[in-house]
C-alpha atoms as a PDB file:
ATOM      1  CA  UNK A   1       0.000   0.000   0.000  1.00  0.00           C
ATOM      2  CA  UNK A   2       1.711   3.257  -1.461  1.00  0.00           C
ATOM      3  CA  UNK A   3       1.184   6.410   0.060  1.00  0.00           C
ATOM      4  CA  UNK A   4       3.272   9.607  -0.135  1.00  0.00           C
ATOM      5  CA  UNK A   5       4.966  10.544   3.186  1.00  0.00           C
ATOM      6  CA  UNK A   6       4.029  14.397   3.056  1.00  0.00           C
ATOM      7  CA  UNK A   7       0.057  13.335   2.942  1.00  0.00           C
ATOM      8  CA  UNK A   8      -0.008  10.580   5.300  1.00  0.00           C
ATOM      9  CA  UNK A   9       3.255   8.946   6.522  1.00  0.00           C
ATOM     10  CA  UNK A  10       4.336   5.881   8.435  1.00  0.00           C
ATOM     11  CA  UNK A  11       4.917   8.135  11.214  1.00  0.00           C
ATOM     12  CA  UNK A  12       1.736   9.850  11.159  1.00  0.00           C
ATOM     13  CA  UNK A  13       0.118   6.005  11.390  1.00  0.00           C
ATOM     14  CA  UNK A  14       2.391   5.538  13.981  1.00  0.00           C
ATOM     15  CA  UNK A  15       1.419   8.664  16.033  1.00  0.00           C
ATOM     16  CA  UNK A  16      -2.191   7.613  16.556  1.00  0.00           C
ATOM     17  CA  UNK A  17      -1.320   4.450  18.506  1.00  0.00           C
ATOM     18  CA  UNK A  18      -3.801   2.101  18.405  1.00  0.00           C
ATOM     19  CA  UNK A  19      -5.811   3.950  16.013  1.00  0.00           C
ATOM     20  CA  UNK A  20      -6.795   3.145  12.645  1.00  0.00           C
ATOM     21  CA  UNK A  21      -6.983   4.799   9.430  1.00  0.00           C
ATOM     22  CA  UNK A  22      -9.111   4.561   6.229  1.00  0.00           C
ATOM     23  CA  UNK A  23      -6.478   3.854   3.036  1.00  0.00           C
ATOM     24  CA  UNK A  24      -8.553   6.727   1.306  1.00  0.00           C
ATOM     25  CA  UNK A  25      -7.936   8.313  -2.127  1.00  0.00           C
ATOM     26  CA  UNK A  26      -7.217   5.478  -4.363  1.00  0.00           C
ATOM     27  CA  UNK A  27      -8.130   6.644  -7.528  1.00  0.00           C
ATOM     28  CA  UNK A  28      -7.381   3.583  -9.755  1.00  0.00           C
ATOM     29  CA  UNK A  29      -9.980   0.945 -10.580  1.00  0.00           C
ATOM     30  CA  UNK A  30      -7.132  -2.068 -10.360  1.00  0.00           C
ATOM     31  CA  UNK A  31      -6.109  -0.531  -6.537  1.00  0.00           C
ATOM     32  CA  UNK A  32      -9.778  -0.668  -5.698  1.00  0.00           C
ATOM     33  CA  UNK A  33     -10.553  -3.663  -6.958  1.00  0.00           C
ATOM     34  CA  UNK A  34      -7.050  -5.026  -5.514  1.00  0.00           C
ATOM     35  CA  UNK A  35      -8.781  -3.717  -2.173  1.00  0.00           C
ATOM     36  CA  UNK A  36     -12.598  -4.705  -2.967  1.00  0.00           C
ATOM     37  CA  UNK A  37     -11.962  -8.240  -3.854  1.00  0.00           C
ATOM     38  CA  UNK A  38      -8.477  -9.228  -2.180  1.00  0.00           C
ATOM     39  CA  UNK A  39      -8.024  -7.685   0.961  1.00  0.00           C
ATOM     40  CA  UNK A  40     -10.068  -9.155   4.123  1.00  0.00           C
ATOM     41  CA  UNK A  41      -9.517  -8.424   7.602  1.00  0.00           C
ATOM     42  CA  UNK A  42      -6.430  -9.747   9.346  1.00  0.00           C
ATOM     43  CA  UNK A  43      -4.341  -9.377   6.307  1.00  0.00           C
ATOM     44  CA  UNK A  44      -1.312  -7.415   6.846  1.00  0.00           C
ATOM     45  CA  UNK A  45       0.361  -4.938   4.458  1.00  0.00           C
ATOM     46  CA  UNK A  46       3.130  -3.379   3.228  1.00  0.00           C
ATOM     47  CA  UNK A  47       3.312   0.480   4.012  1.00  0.00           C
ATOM     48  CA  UNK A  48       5.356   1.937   0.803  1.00  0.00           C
ATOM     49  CA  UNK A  49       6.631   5.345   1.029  1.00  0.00           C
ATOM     50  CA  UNK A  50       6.114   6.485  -2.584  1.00  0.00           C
ATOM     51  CA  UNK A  51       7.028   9.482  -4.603  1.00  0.00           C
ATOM     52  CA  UNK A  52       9.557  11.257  -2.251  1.00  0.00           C
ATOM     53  CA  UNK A  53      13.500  11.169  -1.909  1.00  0.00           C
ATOM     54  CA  UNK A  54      13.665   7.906  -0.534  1.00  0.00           C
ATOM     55  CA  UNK A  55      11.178   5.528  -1.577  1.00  0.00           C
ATOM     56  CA  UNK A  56      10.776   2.089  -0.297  1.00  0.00           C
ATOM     57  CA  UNK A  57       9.224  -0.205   2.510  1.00  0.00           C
ATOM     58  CA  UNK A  58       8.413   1.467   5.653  1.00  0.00           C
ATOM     59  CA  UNK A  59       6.128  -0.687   7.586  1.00  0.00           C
ATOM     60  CA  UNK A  60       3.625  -3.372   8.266  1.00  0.00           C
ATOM     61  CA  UNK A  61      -0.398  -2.501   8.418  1.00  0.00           C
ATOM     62  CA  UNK A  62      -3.114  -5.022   9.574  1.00  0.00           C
ATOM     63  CA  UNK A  63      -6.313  -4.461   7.598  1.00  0.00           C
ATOM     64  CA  UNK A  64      -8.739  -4.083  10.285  1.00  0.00           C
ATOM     65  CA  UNK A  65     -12.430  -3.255   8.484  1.00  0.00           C
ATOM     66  CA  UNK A  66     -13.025  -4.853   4.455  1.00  0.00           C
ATOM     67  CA  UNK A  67     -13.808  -2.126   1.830  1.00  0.00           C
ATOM     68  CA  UNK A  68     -16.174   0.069   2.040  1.00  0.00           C
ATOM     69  CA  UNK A  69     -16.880   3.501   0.590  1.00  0.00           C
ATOM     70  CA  UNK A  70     -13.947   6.528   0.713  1.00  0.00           C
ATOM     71  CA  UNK A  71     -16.162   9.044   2.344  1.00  0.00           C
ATOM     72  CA  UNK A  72     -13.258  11.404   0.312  1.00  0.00           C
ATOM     73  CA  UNK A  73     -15.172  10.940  -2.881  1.00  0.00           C
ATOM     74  CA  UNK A  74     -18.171  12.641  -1.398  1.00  0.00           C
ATOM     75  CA  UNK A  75     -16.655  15.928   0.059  1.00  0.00           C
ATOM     76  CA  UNK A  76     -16.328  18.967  -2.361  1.00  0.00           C
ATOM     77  CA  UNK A  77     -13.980  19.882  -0.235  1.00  0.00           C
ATOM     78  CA  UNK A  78     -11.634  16.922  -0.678  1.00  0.00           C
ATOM     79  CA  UNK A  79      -9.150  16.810  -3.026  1.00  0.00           C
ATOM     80  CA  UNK A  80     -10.784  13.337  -4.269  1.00  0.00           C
ATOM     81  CA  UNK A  81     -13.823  14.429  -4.763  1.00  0.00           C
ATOM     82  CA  UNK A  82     -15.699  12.777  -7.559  1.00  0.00           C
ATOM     83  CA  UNK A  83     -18.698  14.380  -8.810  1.00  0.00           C
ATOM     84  CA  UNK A  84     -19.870  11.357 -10.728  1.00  0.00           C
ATOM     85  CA  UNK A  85     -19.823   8.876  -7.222  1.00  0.00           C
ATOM     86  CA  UNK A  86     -22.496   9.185  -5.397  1.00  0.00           C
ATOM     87  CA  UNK A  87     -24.045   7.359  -2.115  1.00  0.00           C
ATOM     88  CA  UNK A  88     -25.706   5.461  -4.039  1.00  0.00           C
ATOM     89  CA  UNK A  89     -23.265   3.696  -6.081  1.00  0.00           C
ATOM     90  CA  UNK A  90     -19.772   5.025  -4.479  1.00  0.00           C
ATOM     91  CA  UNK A  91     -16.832   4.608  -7.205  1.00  0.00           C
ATOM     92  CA  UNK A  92     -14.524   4.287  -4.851  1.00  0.00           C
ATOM     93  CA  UNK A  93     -13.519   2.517  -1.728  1.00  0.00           C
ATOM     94  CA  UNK A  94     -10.903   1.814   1.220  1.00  0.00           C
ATOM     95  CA  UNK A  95      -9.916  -0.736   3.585  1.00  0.00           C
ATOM     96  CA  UNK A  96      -8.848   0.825   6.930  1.00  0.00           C
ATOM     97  CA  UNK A  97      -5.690  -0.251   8.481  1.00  0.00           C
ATOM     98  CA  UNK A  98      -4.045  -0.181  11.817  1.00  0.00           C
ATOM     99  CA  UNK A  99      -0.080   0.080  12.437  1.00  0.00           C
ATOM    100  CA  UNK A 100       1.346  -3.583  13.008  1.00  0.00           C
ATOM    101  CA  UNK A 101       4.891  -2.352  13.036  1.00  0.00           C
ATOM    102  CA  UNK A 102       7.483   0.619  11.983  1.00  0.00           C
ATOM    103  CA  UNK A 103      10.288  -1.108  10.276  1.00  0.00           C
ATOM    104  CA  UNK A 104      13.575   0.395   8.951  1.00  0.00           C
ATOM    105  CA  UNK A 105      13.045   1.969   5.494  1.00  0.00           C
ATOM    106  CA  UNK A 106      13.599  -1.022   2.934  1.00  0.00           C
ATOM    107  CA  UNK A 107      14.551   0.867  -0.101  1.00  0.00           C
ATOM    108  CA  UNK A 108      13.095   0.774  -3.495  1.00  0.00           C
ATOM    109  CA  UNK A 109      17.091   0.034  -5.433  1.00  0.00           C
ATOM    110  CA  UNK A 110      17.859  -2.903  -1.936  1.00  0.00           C
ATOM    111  CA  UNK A 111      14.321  -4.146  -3.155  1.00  0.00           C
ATOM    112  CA  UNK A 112      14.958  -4.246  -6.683  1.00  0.00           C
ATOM    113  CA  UNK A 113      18.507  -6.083  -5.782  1.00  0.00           C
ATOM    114  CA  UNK A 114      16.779  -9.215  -4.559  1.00  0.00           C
ATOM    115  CA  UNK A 115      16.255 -11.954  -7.206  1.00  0.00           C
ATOM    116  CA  UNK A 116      13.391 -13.280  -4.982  1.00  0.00           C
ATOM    117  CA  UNK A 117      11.174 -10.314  -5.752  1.00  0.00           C
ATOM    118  CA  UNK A 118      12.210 -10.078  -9.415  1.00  0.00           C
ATOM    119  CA  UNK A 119       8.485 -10.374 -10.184  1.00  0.00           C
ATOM    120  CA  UNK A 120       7.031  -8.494  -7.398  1.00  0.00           C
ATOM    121  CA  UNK A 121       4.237  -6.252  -8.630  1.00  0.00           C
ATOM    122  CA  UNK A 122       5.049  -3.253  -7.142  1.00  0.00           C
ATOM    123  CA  UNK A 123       8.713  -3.325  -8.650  1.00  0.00           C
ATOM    124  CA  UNK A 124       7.901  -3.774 -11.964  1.00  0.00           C
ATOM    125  CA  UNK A 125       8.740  -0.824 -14.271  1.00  0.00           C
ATOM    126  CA  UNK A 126       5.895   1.401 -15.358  1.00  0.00           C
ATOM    127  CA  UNK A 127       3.985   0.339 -11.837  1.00  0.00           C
ATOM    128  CA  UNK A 128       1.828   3.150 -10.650  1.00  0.00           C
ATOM    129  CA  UNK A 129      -0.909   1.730  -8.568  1.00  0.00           C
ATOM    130  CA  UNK A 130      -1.162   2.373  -5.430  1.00  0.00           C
ATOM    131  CA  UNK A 131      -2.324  -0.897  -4.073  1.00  0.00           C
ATOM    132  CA  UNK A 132      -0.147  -4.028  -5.494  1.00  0.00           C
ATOM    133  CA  UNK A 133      -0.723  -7.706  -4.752  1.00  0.00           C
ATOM    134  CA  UNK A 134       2.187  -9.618  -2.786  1.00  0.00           C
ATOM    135  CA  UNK A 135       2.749 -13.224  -2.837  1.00  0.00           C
ATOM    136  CA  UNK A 136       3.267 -15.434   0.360  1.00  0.00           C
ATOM    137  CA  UNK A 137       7.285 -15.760  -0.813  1.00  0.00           C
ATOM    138  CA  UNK A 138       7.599 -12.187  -1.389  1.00  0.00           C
ATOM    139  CA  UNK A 139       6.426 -11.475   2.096  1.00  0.00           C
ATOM    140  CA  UNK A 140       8.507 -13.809   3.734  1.00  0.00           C
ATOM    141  CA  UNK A 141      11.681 -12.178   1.663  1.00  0.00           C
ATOM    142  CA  UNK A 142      10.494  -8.347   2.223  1.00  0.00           C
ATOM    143  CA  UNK A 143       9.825  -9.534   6.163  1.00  0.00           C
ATOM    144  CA  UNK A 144      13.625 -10.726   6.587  1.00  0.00           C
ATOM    145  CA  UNK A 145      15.028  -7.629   4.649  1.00  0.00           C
ATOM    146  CA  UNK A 146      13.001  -5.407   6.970  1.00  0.00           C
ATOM    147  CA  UNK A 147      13.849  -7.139  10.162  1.00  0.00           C
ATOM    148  CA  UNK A 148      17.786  -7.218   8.891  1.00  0.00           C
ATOM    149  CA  UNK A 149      20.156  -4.428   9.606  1.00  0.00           C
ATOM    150  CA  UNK A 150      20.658  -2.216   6.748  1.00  0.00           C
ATOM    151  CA  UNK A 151      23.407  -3.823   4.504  1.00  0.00           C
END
């Protein structure tokens, strides 16, 4: 799960202690339907820090409510607003997630360096969503990187 650090960081997650967060303004019919249709409570996450100096792997989530509408996409105030969504029949939707743990910042070249997550979605070049499916290897590989010291 990509987000960009200055709109809602790791650090911000891990500020509100126990407190969970909706993964709102995925804009990407893929994303959603990554979240909609393969994401169920008690699955845990990758929290990506995306388009900032140092990209990479910054932490594990726990998705703790399914998808439901991103109440976002409603607000004219947002900047995800979508005129065309309404109550009705919402466009869009989140998962919310909860802070499972802060690792050390896996970066996006000491990702791309493993051979075991050569195929890893999220890697691939020309990847822009924001949600990305991960298999049960690649999470045991990205787990041991994160829990390593920095090589």
């Amino acid at each position: 799960m990509k987000s960009e650090p200055d709109e809602f960081s790791i650090d911000d997650l891990a500020r509100a202690r126990g407190q969970t967060t909706p993964w709102f303004g995925v804009r990407n019919y893929q994303a959603r339907n990554y979240m909609r249709d393969g994401m169920r409570i008690g699955d845990r996450a990758f929290f990506y820090h995306s388009s900032c100096p140092d990209p990479g792997i910054a932490g594990i989530v726990e998705v703790v409510a399914s998808a439901h509408p991103d109440a976002t996409q409603f607000d004219p105030e947002s900047p995800y607003y979508d005129a065309k969504s309404t109550r009705a029949s919402p466009r869009w939707l989140n998962v919310d997630v909860k802070l499972v743990e802060k690792t050390r910042l896996v970066a996006l070249a000491e990702l791309r360096a493993q051979p075991a997550l050569a195929d890893m979605v999220i890697l691939r070049r020309g990847n822009r969503l924001s949600i990305t499916p991960v298999t049960p290897s690649e999470w045991k590989a990205v787990v041991a990187l994160a829990r390593a010291k920095k090589p």
